[in-house]
C-alpha atoms as a PDB file:
ATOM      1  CA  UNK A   1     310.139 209.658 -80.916  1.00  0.00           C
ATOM      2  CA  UNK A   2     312.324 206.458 -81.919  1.00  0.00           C
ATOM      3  CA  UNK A   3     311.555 203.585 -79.326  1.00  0.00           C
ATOM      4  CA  UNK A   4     309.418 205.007 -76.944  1.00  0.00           C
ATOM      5  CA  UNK A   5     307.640 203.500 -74.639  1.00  0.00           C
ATOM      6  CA  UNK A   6     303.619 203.355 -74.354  1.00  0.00           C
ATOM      7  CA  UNK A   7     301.594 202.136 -71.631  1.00  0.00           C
ATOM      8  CA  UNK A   8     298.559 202.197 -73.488  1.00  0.00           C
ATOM      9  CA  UNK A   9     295.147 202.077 -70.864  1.00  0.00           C
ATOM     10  CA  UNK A  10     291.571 201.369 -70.936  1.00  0.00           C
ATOM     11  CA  UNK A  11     291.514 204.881 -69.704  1.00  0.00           C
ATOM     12  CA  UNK A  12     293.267 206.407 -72.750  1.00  0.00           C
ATOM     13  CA  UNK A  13     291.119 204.233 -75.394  1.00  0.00           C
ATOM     14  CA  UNK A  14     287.603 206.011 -73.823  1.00  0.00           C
ATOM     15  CA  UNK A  15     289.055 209.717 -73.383  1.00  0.00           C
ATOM     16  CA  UNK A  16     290.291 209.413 -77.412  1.00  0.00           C
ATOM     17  CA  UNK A  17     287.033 207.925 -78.199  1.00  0.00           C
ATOM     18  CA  UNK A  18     285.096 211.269 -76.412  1.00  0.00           C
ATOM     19  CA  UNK A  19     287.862 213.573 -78.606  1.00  0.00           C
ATOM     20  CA  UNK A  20     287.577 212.233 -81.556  1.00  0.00           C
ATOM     21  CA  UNK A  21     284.247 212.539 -81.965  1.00  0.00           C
ATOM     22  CA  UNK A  22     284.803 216.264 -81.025  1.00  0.00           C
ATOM     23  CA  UNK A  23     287.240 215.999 -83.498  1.00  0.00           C
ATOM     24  CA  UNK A  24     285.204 214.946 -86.533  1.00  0.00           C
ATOM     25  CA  UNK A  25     282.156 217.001 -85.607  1.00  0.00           C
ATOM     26  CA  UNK A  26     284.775 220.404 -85.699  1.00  0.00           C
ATOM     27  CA  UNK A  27     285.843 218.839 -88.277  1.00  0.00           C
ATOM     28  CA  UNK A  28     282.568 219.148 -90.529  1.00  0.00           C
ATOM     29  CA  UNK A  29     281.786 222.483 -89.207  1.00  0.00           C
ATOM     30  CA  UNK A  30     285.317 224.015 -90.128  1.00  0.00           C
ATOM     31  CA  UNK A  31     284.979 222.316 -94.119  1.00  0.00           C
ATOM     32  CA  UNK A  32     281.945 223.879 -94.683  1.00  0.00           C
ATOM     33  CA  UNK A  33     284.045 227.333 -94.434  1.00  0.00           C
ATOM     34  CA  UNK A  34     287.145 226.108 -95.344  1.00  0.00           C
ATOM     35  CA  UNK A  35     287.141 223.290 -97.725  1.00  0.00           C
ATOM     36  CA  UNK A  36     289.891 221.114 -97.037  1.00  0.00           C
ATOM     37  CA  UNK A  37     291.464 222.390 -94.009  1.00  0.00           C
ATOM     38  CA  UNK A  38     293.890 220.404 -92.088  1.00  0.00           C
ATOM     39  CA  UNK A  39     292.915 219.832 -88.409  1.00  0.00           C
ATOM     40  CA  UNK A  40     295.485 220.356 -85.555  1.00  0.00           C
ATOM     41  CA  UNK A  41     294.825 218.831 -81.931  1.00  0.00           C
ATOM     42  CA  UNK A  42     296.913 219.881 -79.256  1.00  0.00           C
ATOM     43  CA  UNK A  43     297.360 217.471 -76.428  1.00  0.00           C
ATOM     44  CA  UNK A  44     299.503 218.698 -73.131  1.00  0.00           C
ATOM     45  CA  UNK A  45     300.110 218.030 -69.492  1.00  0.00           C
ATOM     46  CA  UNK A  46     302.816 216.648 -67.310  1.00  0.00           C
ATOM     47  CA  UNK A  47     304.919 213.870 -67.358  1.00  0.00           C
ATOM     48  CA  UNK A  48     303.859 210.714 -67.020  1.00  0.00           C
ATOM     49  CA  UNK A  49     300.020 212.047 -67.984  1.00  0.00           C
ATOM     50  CA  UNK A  50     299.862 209.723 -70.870  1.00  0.00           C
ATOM     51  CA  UNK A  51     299.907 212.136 -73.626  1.00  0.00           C
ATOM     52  CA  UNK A  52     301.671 210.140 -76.133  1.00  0.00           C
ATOM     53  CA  UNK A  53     299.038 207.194 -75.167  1.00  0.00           C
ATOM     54  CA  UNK A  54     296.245 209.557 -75.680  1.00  0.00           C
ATOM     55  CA  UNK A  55     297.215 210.525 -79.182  1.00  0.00           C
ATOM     56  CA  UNK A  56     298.272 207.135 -79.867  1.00  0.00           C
ATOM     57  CA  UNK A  57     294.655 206.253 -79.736  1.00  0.00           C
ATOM     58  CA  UNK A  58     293.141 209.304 -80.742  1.00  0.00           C
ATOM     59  CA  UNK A  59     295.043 208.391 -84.190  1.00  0.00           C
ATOM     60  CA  UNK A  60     294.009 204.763 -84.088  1.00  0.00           C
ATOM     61  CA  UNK A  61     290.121 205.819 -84.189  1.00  0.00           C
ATOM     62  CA  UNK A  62     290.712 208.628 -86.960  1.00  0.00           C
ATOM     63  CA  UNK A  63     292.334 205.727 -89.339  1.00  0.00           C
ATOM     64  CA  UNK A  64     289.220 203.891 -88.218  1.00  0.00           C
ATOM     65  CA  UNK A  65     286.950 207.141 -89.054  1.00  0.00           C
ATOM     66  CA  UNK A  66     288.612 206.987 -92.982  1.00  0.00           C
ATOM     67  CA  UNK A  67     290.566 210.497 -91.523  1.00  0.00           C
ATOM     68  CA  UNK A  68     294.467 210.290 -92.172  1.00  0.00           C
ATOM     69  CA  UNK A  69     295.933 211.151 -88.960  1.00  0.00           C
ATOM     70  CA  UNK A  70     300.055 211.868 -88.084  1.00  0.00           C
ATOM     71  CA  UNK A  71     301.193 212.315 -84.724  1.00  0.00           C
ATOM     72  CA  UNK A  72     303.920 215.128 -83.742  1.00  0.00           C
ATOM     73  CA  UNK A  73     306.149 214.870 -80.603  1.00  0.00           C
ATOM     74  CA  UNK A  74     306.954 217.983 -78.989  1.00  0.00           C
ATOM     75  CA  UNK A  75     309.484 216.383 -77.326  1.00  0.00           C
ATOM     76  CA  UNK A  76     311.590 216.329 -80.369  1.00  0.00           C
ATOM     77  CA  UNK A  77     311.803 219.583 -80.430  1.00  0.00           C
ATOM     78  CA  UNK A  78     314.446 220.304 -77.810  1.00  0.00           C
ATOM     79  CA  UNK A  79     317.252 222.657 -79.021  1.00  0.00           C
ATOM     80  CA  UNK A  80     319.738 220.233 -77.012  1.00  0.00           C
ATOM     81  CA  UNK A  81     319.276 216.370 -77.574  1.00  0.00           C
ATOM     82  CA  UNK A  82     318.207 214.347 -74.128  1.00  0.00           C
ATOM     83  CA  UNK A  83     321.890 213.030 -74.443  1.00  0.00           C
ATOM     84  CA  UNK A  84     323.714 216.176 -73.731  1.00  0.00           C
ATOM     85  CA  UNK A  85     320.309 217.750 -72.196  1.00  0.00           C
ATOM     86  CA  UNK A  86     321.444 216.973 -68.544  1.00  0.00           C
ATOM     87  CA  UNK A  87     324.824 218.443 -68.730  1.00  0.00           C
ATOM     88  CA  UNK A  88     323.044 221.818 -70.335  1.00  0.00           C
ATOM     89  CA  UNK A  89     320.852 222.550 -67.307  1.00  0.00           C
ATOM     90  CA  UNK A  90     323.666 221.620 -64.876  1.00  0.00           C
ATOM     91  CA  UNK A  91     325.831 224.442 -66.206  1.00  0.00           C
ATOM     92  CA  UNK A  92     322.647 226.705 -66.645  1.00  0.00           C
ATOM     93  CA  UNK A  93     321.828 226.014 -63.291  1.00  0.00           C
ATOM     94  CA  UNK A  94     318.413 224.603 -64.225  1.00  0.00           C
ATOM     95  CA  UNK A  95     317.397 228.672 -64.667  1.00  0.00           C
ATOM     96  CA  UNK A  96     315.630 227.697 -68.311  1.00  0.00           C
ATOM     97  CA  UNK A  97     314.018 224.667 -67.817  1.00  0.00           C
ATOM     98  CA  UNK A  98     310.809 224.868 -69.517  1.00  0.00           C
ATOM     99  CA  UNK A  99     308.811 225.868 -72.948  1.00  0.00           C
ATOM    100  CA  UNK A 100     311.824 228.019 -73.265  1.00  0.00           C
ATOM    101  CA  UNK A 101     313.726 224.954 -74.431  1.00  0.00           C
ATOM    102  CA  UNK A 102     311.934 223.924 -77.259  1.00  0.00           C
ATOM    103  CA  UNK A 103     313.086 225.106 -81.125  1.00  0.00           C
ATOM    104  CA  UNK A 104     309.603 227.007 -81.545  1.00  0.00           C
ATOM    105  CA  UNK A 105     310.518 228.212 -84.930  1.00  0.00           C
ATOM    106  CA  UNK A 106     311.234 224.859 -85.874  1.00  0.00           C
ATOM    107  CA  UNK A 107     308.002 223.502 -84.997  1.00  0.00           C
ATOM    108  CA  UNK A 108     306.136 226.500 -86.516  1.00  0.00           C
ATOM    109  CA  UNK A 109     307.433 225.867 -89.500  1.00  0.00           C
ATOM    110  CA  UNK A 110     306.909 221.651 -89.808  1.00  0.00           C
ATOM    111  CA  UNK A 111     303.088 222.783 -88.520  1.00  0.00           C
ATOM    112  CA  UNK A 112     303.035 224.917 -91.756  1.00  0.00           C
ATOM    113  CA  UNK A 113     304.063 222.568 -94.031  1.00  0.00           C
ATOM    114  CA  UNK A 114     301.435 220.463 -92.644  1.00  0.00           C
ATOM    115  CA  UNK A 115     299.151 223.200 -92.884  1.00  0.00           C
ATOM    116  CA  UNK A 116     300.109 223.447 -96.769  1.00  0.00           C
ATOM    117  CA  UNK A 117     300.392 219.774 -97.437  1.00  0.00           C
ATOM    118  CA  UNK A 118     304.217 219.863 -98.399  1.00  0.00           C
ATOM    119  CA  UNK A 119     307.162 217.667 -97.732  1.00  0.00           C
ATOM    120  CA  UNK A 120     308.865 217.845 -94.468  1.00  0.00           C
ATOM    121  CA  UNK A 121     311.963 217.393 -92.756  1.00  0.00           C
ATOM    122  CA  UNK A 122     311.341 216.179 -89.203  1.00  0.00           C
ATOM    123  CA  UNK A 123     313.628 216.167 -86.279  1.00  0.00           C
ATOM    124  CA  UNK A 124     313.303 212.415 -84.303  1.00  0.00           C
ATOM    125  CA  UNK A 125     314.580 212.035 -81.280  1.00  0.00           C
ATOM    126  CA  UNK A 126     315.989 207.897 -80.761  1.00  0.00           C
ATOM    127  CA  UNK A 127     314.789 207.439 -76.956  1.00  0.00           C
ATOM    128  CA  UNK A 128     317.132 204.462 -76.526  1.00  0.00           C
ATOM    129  CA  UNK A 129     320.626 206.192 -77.641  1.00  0.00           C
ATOM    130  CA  UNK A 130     319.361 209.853 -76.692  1.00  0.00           C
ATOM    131  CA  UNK A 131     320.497 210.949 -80.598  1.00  0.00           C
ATOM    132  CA  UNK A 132     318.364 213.036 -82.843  1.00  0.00           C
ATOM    133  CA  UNK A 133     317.722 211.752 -86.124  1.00  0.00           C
ATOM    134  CA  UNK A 134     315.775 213.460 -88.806  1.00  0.00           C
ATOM    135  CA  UNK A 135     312.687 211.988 -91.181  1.00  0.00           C
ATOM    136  CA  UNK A 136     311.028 213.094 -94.181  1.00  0.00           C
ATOM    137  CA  UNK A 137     307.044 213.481 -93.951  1.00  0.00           C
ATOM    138  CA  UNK A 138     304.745 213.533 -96.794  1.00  0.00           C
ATOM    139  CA  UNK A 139     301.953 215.937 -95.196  1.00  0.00           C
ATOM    140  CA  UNK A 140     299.796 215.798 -98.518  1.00  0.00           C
ATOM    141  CA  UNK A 141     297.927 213.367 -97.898  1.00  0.00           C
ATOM    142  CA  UNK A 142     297.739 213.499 -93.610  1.00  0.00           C
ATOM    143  CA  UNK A 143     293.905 214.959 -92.635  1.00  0.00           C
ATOM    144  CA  UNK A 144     294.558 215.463 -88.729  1.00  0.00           C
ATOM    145  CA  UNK A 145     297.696 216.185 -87.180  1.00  0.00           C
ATOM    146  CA  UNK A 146     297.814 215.242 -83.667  1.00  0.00           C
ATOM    147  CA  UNK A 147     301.041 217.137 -81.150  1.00  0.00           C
ATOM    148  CA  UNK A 148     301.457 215.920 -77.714  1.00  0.00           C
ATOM    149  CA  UNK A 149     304.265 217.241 -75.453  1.00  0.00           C
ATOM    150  CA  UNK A 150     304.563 219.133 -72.687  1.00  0.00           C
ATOM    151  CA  UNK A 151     304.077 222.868 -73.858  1.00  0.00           C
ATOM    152  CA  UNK A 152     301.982 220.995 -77.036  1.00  0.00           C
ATOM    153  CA  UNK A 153     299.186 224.034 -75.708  1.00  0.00           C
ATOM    154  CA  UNK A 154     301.834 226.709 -76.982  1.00  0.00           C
ATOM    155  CA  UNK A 155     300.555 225.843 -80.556  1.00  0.00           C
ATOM    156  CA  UNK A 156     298.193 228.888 -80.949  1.00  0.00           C
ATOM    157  CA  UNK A 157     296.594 227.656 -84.402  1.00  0.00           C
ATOM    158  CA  UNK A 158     295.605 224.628 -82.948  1.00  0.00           C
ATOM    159  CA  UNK A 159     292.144 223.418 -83.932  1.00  0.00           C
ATOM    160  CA  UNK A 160     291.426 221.800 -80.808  1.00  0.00           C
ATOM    161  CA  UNK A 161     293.850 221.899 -77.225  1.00  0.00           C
ATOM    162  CA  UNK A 162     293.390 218.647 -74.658  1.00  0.00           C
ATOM    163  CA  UNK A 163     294.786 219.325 -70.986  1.00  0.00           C
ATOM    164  CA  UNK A 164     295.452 216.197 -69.058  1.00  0.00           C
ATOM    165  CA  UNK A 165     295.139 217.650 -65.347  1.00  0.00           C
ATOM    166  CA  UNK A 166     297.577 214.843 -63.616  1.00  0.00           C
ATOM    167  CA  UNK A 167     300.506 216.426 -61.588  1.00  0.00           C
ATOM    168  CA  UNK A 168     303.769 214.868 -62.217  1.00  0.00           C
ATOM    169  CA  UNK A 169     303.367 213.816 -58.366  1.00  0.00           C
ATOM    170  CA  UNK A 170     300.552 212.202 -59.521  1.00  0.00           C
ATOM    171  CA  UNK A 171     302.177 209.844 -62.470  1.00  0.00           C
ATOM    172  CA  UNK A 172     305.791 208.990 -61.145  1.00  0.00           C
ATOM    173  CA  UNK A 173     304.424 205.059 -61.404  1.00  0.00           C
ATOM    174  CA  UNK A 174     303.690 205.584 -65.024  1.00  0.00           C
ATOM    175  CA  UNK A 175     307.139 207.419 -65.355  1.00  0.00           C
ATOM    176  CA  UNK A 176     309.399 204.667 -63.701  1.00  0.00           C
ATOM    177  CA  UNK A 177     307.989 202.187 -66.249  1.00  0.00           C
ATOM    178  CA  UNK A 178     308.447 204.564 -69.143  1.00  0.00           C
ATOM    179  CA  UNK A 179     311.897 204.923 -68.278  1.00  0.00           C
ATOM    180  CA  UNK A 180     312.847 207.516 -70.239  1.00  0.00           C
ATOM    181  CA  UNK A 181     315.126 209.948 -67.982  1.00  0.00           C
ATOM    182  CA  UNK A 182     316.582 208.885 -64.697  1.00  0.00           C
ATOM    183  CA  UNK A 183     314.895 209.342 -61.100  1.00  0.00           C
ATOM    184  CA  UNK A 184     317.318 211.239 -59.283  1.00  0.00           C
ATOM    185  CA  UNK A 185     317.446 214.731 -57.550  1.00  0.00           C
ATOM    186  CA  UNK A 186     318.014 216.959 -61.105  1.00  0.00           C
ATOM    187  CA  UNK A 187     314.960 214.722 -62.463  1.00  0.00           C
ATOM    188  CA  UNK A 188     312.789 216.331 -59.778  1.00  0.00           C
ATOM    189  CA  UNK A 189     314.180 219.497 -60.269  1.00  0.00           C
ATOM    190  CA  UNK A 190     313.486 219.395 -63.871  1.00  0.00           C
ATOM    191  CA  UNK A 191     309.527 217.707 -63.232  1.00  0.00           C
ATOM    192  CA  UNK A 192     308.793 221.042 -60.597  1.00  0.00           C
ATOM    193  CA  UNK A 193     309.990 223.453 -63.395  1.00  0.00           C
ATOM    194  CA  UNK A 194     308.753 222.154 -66.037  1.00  0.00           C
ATOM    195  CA  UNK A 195     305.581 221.932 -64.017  1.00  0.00           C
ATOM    196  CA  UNK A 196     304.869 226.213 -63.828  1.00  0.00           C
ATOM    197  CA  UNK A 197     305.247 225.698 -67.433  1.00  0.00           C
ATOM    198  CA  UNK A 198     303.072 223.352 -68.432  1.00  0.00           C
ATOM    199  CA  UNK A 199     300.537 224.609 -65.924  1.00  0.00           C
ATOM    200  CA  UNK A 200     300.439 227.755 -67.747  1.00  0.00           C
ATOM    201  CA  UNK A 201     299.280 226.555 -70.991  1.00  0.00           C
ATOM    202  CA  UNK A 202     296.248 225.171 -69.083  1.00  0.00           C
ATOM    203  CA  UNK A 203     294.164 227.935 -69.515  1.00  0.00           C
ATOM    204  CA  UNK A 204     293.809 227.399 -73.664  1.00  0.00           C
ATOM    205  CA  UNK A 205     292.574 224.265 -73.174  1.00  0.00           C
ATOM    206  CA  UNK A 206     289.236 223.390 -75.074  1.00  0.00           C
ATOM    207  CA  UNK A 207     288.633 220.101 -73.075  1.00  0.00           C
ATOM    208  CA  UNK A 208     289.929 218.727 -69.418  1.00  0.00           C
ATOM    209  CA  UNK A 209     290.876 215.369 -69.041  1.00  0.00           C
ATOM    210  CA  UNK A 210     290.333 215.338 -64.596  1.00  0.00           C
ATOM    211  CA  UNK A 211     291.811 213.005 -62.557  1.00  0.00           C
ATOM    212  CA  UNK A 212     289.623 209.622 -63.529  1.00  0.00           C
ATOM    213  CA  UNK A 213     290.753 210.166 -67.095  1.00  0.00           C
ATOM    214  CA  UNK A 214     287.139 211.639 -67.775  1.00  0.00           C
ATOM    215  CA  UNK A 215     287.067 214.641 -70.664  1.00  0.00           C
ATOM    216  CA  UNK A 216     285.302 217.782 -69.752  1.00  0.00           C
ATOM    217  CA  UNK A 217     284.510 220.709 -71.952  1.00  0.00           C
ATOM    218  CA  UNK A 218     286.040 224.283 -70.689  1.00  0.00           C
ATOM    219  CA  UNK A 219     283.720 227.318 -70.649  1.00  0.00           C
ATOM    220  CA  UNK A 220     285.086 230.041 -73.023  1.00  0.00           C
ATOM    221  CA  UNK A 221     286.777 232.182 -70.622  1.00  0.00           C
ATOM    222  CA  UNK A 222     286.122 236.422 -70.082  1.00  0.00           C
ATOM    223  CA  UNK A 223     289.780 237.154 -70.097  1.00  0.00           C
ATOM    224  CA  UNK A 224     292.515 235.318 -71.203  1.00  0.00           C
ATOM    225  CA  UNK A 225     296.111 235.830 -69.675  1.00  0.00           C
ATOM    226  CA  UNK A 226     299.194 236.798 -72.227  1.00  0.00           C
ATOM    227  CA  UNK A 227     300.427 232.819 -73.394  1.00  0.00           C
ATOM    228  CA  UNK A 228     303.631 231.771 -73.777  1.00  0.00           C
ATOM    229  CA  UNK A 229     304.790 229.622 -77.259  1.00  0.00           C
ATOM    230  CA  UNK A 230     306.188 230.443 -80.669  1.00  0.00           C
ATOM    231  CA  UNK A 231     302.812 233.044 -81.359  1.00  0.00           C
ATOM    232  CA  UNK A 232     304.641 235.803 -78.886  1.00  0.00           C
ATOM    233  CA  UNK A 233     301.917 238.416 -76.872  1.00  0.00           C
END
């Protein structure tokens, strides 16, 4: 996204440092199969749960690793643009608020260009003015591609999926200095809906971040509930 804001912690710098070292060690194991495959790390939670910080530094210590990383924001993805967003769920009486939302098809197919190292034509959302603009990526040459956003988890070919386990309850400091939407009754209408949505995703997660920002691996589980996302059940 154009102009957003990061608020870039101590916290975030040490849980990217912990995942991307998981990173380049799946890394090596999946080349040794599959020469030249292009990694995918899925990073989700709720607002406010620094995501976009997270893969802000996860990206800063693959350049420093000699791996070519992009970053991909979920939150571009929106069929409506955050300008006329607002008016949309006021009329839909917030009934679809949620992974439903996002232009899955869309994002399925930039992830295979990626995936294929072609050319790309991005959607860009400009925080400031609320417009979306588009961009032109060149994946050939991009090793890792890192998506953050709320439903990021929906991604089923991800490589590797990151849960940050903050509620938005939990974050609405970090959200007030973002800035990004405003703090008003349909803003906390939105943050509990989107909530059962994000919270769903939770259970494809590969590592936990927990509530002191520390990263835990997740146990493989016996049975895995029917996922939401562009990969339908």
């Amino acid at each position: 996204m154009l102009n957003d804001v990061l608020l870039i912690r101590q916290e975030h710098i040490s849980a990217a440092a912990v995942i991307c070292e998981r990173i380049l060690s799946d890394m090596t194991v999946l080349r040794r199969t599959r020469p030249g495959h292009k990694f995918i790390v899925a990073i989700s939670g709720e607002s406010g749960s620094g995501k976009s910080e997270l893969a802000h530094a996860i990206a800063q210590d693959l350049k420093k690793a000699a791996v070519q990383p992009k970053i991909l924001h979920t939150d571009n993805y929106y069929r409506v643009c955050p300008a006329e967003r607002l008016a949309a769920r006021i009329a839909d009486n917030f009934e679809h608020v949620g992974a439903a939302e996002y232009d899955w098809d869309l994002l399925k197919s930039n992830i295979n260009d990626f995936r294929s190292g072609r050319m790309s034509l991005m959607p860009c959302i400009d925080v400031v003015n609320g417009q979306l603009d588009r961009l032109i990526s060149d994946f050939s040459k991009v090793d890792v591609l890192v998506v953050d956003g709320l439903y990021a988890l929906g991604i089923r070919e991800a490589d590797l999926s990151v849960y940050i386990d903050l509620s938005w309850r939990e974050t609405r400091k970090n959200q007030t200095l973002r800035g990004k939407e405003e703090d008003d009754d349909y803003r906390l209408k939105v943050l509990e809906k989107e909530s059962e949505d994000v919270k769903a995703f939770r259970y494809r997660a590969d590592l936990i971040i927990d509530h002191d920002y520390c990263v835990h691996k997740v146990a493989a589980p016996d049975d895995v509930p029917a996922g939401q996302g562009y990969y339908r059940d």
